[in-house]
PDB file of N, CA and C in Angstrom:
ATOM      1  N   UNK A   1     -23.936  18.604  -3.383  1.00  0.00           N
ATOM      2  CA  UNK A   1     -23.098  18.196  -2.264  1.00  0.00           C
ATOM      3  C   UNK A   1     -21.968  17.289  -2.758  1.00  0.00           C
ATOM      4  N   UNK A   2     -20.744  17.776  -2.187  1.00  0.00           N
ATOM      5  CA  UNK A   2     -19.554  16.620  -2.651  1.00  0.00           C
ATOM      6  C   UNK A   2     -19.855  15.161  -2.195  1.00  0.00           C
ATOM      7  N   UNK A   3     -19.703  14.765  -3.046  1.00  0.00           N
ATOM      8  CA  UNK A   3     -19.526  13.272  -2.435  1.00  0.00           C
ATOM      9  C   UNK A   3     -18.235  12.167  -2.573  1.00  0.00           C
ATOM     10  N   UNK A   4     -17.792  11.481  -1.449  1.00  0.00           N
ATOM     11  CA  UNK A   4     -16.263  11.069  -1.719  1.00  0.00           C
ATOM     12  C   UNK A   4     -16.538   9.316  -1.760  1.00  0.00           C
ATOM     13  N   UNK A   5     -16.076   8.599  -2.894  1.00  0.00           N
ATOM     14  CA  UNK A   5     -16.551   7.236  -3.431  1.00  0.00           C
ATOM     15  C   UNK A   5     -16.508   6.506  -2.230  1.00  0.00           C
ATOM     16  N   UNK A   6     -17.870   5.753  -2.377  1.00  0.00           N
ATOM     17  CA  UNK A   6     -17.682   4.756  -0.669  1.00  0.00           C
ATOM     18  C   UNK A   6     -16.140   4.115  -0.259  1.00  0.00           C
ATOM     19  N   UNK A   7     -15.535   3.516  -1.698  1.00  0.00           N
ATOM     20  CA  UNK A   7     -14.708   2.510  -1.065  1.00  0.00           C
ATOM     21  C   UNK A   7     -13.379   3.613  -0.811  1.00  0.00           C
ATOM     22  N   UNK A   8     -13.380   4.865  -1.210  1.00  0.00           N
ATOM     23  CA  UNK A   8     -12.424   5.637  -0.478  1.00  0.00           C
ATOM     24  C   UNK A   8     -12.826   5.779   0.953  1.00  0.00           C
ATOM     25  N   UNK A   9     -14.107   6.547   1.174  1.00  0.00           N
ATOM     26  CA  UNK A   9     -14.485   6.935   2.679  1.00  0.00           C
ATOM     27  C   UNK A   9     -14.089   5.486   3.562  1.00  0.00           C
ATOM     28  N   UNK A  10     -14.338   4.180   2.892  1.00  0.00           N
ATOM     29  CA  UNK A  10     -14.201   3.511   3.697  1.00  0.00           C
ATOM     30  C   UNK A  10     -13.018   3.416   4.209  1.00  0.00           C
ATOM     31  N   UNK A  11     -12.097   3.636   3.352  1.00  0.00           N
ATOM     32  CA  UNK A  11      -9.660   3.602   3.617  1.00  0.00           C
ATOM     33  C   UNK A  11      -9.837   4.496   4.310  1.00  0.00           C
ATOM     34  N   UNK A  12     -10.382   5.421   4.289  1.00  0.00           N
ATOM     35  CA  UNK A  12     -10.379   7.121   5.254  1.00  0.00           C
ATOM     36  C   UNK A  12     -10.364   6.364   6.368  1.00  0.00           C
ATOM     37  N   UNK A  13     -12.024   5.836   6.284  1.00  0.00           N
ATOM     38  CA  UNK A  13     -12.244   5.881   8.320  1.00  0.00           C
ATOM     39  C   UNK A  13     -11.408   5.221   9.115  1.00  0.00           C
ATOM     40  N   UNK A  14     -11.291   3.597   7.823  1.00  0.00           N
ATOM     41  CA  UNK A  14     -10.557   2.642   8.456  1.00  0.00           C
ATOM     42  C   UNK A  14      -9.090   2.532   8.812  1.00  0.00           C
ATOM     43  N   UNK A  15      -8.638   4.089   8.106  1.00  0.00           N
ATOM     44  CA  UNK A  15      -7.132   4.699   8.697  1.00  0.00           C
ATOM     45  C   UNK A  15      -7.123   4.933   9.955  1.00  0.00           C
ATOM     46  N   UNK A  16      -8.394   5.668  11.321  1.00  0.00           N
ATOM     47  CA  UNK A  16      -8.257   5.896  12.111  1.00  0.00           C
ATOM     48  C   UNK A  16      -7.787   4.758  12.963  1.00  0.00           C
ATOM     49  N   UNK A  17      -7.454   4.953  14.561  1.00  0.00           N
ATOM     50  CA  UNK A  17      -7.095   4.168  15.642  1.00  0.00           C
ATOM     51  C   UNK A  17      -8.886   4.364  16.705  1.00  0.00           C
ATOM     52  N   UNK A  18      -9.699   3.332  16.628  1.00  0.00           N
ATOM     53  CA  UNK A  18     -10.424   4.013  17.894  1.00  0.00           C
ATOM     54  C   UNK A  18     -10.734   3.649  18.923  1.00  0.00           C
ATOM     55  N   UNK A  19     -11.322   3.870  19.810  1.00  0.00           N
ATOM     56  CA  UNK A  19     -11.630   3.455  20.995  1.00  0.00           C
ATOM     57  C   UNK A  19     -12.647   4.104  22.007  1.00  0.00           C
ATOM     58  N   UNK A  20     -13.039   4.220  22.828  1.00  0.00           N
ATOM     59  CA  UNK A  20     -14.437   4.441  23.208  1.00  0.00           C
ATOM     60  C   UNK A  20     -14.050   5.475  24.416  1.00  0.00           C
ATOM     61  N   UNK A  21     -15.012   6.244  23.623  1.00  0.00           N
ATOM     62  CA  UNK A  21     -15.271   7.929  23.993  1.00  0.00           C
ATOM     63  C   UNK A  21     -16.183   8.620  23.673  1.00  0.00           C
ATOM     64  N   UNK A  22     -16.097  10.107  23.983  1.00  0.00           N
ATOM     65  CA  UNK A  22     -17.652  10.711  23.878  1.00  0.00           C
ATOM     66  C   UNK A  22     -17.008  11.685  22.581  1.00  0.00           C
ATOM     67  N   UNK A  23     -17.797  12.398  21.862  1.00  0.00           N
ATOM     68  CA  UNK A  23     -17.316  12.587  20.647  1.00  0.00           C
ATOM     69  C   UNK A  23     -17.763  14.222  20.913  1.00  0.00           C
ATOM     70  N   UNK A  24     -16.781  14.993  20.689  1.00  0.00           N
ATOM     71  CA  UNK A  24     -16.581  16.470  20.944  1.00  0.00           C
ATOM     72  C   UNK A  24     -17.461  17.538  19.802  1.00  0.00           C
ATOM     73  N   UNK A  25     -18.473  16.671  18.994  1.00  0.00           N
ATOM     74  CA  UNK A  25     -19.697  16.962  18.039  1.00  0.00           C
ATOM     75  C   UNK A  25     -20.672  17.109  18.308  1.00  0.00           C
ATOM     76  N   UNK A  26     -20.673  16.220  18.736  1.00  0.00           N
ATOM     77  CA  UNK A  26     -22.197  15.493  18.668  1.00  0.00           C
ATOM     78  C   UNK A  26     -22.638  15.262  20.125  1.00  0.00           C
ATOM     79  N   UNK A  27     -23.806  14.383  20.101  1.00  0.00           N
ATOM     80  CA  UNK A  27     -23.968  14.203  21.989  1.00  0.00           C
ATOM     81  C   UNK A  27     -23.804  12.465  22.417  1.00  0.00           C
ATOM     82  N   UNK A  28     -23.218  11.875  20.966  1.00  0.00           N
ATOM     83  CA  UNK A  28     -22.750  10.342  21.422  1.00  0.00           C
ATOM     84  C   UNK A  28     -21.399  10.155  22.315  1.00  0.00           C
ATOM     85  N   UNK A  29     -21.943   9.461  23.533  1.00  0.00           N
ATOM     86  CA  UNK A  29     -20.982   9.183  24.992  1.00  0.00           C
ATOM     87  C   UNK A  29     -20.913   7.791  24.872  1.00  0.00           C
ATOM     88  N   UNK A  30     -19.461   6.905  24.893  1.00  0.00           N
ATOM     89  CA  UNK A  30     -19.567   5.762  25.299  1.00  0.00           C
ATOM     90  C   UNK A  30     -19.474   5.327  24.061  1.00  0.00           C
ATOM     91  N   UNK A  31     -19.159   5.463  22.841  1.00  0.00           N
ATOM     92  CA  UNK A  31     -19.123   5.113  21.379  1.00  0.00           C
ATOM     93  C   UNK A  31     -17.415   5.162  20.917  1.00  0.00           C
ATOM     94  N   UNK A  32     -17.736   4.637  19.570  1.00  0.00           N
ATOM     95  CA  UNK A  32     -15.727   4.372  19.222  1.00  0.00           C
ATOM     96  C   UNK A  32     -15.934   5.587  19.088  1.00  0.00           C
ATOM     97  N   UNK A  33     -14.558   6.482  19.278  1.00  0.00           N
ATOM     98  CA  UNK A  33     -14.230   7.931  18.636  1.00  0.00           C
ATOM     99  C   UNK A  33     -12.595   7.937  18.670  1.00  0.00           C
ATOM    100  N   UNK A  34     -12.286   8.841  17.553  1.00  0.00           N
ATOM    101  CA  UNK A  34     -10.783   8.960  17.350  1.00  0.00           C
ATOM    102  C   UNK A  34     -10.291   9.895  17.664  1.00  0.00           C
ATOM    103  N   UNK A  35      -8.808  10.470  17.782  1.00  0.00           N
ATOM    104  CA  UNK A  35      -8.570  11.592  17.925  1.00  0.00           C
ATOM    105  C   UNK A  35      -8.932  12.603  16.727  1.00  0.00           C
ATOM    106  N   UNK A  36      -8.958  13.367  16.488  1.00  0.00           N
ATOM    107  CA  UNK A  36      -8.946  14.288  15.302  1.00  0.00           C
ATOM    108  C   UNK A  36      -8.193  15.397  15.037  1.00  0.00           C
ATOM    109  N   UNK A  37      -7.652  15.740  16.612  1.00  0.00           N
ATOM    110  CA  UNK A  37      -6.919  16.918  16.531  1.00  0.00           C
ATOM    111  C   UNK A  37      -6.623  17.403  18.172  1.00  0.00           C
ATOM    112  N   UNK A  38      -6.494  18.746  18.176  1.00  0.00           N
ATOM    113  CA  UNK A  38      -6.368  19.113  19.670  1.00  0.00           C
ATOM    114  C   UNK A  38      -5.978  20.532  19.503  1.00  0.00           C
ATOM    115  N   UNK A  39      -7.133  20.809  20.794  1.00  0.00           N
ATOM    116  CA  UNK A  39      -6.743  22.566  21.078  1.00  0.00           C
ATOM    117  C   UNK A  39      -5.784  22.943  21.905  1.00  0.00           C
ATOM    118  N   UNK A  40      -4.958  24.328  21.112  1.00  0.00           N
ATOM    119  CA  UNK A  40      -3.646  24.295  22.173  1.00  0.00           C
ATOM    120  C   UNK A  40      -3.637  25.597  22.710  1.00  0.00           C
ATOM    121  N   UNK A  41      -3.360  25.919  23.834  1.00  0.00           N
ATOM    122  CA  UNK A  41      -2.935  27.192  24.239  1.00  0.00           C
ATOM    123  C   UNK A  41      -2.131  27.169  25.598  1.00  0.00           C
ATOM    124  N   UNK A  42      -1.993  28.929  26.173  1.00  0.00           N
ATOM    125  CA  UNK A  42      -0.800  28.107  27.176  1.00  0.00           C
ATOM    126  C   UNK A  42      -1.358  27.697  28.292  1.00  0.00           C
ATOM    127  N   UNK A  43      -2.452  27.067  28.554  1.00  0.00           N
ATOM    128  CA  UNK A  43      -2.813  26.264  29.798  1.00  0.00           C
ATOM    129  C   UNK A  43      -2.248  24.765  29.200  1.00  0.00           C
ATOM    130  N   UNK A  44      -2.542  24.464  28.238  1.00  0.00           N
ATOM    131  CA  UNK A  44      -1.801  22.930  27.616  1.00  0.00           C
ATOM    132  C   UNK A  44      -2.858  23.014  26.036  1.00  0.00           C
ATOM    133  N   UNK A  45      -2.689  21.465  26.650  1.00  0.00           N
ATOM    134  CA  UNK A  45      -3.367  20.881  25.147  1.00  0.00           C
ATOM    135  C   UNK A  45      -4.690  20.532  25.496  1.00  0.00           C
ATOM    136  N   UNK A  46      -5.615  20.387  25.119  1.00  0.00           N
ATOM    137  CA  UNK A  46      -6.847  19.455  25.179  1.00  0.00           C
ATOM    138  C   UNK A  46      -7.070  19.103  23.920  1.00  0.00           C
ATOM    139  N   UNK A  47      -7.208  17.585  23.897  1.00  0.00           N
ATOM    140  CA  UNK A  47      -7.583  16.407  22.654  1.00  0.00           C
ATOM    141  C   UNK A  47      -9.088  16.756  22.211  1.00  0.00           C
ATOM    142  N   UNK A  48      -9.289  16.679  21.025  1.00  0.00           N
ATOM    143  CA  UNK A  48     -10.417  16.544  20.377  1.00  0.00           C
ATOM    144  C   UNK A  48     -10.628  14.875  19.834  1.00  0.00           C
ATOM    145  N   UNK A  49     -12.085  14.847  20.209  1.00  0.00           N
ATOM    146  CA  UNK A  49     -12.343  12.946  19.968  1.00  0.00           C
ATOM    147  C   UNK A  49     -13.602  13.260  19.263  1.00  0.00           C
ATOM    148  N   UNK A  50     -13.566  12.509  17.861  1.00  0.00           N
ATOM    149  CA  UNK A  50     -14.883  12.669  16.953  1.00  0.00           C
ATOM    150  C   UNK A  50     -15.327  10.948  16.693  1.00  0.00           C
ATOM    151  N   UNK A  51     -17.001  10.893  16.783  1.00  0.00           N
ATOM    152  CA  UNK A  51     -17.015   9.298  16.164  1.00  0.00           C
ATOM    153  C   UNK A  51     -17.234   9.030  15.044  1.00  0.00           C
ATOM    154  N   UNK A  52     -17.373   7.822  14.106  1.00  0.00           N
ATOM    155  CA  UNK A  52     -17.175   7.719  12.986  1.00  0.00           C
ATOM    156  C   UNK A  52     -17.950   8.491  12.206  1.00  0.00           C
ATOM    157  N   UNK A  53     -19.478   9.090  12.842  1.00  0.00           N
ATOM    158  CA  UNK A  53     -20.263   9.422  11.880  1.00  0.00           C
ATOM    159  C   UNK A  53     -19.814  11.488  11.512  1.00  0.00           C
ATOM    160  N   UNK A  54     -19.095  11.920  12.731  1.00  0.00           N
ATOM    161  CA  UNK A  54     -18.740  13.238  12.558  1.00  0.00           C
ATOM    162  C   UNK A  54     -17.490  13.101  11.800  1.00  0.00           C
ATOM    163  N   UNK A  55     -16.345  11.906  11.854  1.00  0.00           N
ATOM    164  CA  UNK A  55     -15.250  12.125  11.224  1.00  0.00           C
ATOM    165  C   UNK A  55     -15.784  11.976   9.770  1.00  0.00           C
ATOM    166  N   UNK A  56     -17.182  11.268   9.433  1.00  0.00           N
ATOM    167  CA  UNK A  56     -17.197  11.285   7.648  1.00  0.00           C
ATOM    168  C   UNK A  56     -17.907  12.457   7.501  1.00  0.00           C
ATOM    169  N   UNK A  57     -18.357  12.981   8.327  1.00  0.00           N
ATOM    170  CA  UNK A  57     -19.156  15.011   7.973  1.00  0.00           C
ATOM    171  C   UNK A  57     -17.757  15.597   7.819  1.00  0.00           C
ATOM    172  N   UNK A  58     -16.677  14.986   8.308  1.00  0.00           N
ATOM    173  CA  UNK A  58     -15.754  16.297   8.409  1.00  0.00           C
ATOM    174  C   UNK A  58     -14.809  16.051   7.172  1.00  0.00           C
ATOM    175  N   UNK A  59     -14.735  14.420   6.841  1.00  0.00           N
ATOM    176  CA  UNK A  59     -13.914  14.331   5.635  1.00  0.00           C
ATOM    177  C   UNK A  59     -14.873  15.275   4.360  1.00  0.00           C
ATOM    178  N   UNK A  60     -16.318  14.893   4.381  1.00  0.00           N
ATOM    179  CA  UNK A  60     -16.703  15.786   3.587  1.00  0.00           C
ATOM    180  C   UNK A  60     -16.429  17.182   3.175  1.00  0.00           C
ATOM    181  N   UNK A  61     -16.836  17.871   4.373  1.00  0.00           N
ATOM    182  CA  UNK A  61     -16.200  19.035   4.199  1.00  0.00           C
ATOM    183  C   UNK A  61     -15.052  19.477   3.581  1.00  0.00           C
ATOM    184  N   UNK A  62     -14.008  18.686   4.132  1.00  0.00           N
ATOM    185  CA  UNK A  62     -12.796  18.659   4.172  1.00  0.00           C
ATOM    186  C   UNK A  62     -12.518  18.919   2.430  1.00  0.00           C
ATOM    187  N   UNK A  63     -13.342  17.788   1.989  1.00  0.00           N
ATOM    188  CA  UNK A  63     -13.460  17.655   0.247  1.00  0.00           C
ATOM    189  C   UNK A  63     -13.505  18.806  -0.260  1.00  0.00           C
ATOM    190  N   UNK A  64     -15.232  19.949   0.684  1.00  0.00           N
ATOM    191  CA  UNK A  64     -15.793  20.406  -0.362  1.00  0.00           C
ATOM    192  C   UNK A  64     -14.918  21.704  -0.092  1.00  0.00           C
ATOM    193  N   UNK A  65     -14.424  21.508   0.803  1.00  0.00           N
ATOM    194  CA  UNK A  65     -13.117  23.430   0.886  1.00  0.00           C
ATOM    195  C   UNK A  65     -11.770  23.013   0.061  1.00  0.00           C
ATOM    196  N   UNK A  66     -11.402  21.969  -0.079  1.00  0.00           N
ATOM    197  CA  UNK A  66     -10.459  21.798  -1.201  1.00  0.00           C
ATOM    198  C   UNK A  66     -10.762  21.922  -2.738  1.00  0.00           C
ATOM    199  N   UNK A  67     -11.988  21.148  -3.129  1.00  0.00           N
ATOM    200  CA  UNK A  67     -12.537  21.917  -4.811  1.00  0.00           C
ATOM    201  C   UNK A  67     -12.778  23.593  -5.039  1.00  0.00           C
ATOM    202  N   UNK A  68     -12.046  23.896  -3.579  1.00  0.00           N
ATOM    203  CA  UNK A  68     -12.370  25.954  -3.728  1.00  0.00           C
ATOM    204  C   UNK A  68     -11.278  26.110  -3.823  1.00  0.00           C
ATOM    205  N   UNK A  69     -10.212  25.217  -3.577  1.00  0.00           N
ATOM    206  CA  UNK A  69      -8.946  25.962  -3.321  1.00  0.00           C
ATOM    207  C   UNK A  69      -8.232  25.472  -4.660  1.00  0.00           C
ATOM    208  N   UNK A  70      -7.014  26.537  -5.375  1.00  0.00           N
ATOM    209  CA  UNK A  70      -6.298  26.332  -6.525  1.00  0.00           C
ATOM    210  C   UNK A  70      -5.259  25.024  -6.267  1.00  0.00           C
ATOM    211  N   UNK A  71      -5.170  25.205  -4.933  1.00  0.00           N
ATOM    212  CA  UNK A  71      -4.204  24.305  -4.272  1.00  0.00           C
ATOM    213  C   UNK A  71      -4.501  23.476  -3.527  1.00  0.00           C
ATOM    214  N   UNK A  72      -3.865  22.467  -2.909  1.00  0.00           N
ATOM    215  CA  UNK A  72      -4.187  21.591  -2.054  1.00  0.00           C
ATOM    216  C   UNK A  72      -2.878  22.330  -0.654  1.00  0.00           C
ATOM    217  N   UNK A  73      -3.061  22.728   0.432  1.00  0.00           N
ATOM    218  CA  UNK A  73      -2.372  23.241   1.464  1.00  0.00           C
ATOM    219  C   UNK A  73      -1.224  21.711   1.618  1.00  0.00           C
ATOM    220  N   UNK A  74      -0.337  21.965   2.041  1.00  0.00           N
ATOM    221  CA  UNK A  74       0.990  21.356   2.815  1.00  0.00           C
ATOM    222  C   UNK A  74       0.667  21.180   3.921  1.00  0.00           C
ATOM    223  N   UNK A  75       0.678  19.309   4.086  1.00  0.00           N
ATOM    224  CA  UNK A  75      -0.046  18.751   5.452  1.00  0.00           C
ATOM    225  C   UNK A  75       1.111  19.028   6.347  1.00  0.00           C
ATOM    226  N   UNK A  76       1.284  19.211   7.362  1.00  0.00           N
ATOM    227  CA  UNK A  76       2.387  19.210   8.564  1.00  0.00           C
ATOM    228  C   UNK A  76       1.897  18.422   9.400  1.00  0.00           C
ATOM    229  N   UNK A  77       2.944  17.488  10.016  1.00  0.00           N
ATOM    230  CA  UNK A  77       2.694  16.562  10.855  1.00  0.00           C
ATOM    231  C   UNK A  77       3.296  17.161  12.459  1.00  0.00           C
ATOM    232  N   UNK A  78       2.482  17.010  13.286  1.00  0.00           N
ATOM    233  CA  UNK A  78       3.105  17.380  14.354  1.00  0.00           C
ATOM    234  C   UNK A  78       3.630  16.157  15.142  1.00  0.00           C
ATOM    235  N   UNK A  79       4.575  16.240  16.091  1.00  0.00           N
ATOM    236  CA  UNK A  79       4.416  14.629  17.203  1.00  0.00           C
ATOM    237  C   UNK A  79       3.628  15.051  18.019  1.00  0.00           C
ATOM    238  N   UNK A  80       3.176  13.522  18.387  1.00  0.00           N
ATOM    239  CA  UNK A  80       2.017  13.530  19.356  1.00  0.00           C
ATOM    240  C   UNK A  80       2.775  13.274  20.744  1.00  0.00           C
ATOM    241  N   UNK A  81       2.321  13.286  21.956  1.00  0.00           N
ATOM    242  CA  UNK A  81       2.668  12.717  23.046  1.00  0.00           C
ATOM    243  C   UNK A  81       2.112  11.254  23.246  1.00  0.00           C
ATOM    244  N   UNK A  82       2.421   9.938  23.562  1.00  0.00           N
ATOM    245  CA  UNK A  82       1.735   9.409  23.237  1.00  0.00           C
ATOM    246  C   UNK A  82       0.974   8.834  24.604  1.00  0.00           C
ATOM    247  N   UNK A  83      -0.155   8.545  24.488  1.00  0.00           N
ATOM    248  CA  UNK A  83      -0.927   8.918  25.834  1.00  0.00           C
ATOM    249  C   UNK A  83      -1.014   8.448  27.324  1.00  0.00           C
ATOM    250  N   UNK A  84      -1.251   8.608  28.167  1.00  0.00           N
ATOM    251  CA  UNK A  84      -0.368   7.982  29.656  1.00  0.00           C
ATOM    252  C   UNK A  84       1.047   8.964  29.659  1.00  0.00           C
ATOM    253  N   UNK A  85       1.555   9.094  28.709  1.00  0.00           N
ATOM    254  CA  UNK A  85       2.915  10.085  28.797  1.00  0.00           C
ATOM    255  C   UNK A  85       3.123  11.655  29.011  1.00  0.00           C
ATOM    256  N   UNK A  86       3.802  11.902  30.077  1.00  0.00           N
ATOM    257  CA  UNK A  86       4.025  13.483  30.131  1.00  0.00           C
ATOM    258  C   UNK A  86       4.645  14.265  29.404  1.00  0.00           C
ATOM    259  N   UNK A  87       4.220  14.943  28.948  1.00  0.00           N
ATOM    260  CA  UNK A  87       5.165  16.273  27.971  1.00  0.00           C
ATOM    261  C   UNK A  87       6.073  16.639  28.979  1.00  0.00           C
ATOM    262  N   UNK A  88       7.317  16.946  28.047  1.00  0.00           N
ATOM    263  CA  UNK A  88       8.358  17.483  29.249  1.00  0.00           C
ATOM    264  C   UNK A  88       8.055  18.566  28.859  1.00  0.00           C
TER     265      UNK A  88
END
Protein backbone atom coordinates (compact mmCIF):
# COMPACT_ATOMS: atom_id res chain seq x y z
CA UNK A 1 0.00 0.00 0.00
CA UNK A 2 1.30 3.57 -0.85
CA UNK A 3 2.01 5.44 1.85
CA UNK A 4 2.39 9.42 1.82
CA UNK A 5 5.03 10.77 4.81
CA UNK A 6 2.91 11.93 7.85
CA UNK A 7 4.32 15.41 7.86
CA UNK A 8 3.24 15.73 4.12
CA UNK A 9 -0.41 14.25 4.72
CA UNK A 10 -0.41 16.57 7.45
CA UNK A 11 0.29 20.14 4.73
CA UNK A 12 -2.33 18.14 2.56
CA UNK A 13 -5.18 18.14 5.07
CA UNK A 14 -4.18 21.25 6.71
CA UNK A 15 -4.49 22.97 3.10
CA UNK A 16 -8.22 22.36 3.28
CA UNK A 17 -10.95 25.17 4.50
CA UNK A 18 -13.52 23.20 6.88
CA UNK A 19 -16.49 23.37 8.47
CA UNK A 20 -19.26 21.20 9.63
CA UNK A 21 -21.08 18.88 7.43
CA UNK A 22 -22.07 15.46 6.57
CA UNK A 23 -19.45 13.85 4.41
CA UNK A 24 -20.69 12.45 0.91
CA UNK A 25 -18.50 8.91 1.91
CA UNK A 26 -19.06 7.86 4.63
CA UNK A 27 -22.12 8.03 7.17
CA UNK A 28 -20.35 10.91 9.47
CA UNK A 29 -23.18 13.91 9.88
CA UNK A 30 -22.34 16.95 11.85
CA UNK A 31 -18.37 16.59 11.55
CA UNK A 32 -15.63 19.12 9.86
CA UNK A 33 -15.83 18.26 6.06
CA UNK A 34 -14.40 20.12 3.04
CA UNK A 35 -15.35 20.65 -0.27
CA UNK A 36 -13.64 18.20 -2.58
CA UNK A 37 -15.24 18.76 -5.69
CA UNK A 38 -18.75 18.89 -7.32
CA UNK A 39 -21.08 17.13 -9.67
CA UNK A 40 -22.16 18.99 -12.70
CA UNK A 41 -24.81 18.58 -15.14
CA UNK A 42 -27.55 20.60 -16.69
CA UNK A 43 -29.83 20.68 -13.67
CA UNK A 44 -26.70 22.67 -11.90
CA UNK A 45 -24.02 21.84 -9.70
CA UNK A 46 -24.15 19.82 -6.53
CA UNK A 47 -21.03 20.16 -4.02
CA UNK A 48 -19.30 17.20 -2.81
CA UNK A 49 -18.20 17.46 1.13
CA UNK A 50 -15.62 14.76 2.40
CA UNK A 51 -14.25 14.63 6.23
CA UNK A 52 -10.82 14.48 7.13
CA UNK A 53 -10.67 10.79 7.40
CA UNK A 54 -12.14 10.17 3.56
CA UNK A 55 -10.07 13.19 2.23
CA UNK A 56 -6.71 11.11 3.52
CA UNK A 57 -8.31 7.64 1.72
CA UNK A 58 -8.60 9.80 -1.22
CA UNK A 59 -5.16 11.57 -1.11
CA UNK A 60 -4.00 8.00 -0.95
CA UNK A 61 -5.40 6.84 -3.76
CA UNK A 62 -4.79 9.76 -5.44
CA UNK A 63 -0.87 8.70 -4.81
CA UNK A 64 -1.38 5.19 -5.74
CA UNK A 65 -3.01 6.07 -9.54
CA UNK A 66 -0.20 8.50 -10.08
CA UNK A 67 2.91 5.79 -9.48
CA UNK A 68 0.80 4.07 -12.66
CA UNK A 69 0.90 6.92 -14.60
CA UNK A 70 4.22 7.97 -16.89
CA UNK A 71 2.93 11.34 -16.16
CA UNK A 72 1.56 13.40 -13.68
CA UNK A 73 -1.98 14.94 -15.55
CA UNK A 74 -2.28 19.00 -15.80
CA UNK A 75 -4.22 20.28 -12.74
CA UNK A 76 -6.97 22.83 -14.07
CA UNK A 77 -8.38 25.11 -11.80
CA UNK A 78 -11.87 25.95 -12.20
CA UNK A 79 -13.65 29.25 -10.35
CA UNK A 80 -15.74 28.49 -7.77
CA UNK A 81 -18.94 30.45 -6.97
CA UNK A 82 -18.35 31.52 -3.75
CA UNK A 83 -21.07 30.35 -1.44
CA UNK A 84 -24.37 32.34 -0.47
CA UNK A 85 -23.66 33.62 -4.18
CA UNK A 86 -25.70 33.06 -7.36
CA UNK A 87 -24.24 31.90 -10.56
CA UNK A 88 -25.33 34.16 -13.21
Amino acid sequence: MTRIPEDRMSVLLSAYEYELGSCFRCPRKGTQVTRIGEIRSEEGETPLHACRECVQELLVMHERSMERMDTRPRVIQFPRTPRGVEAD
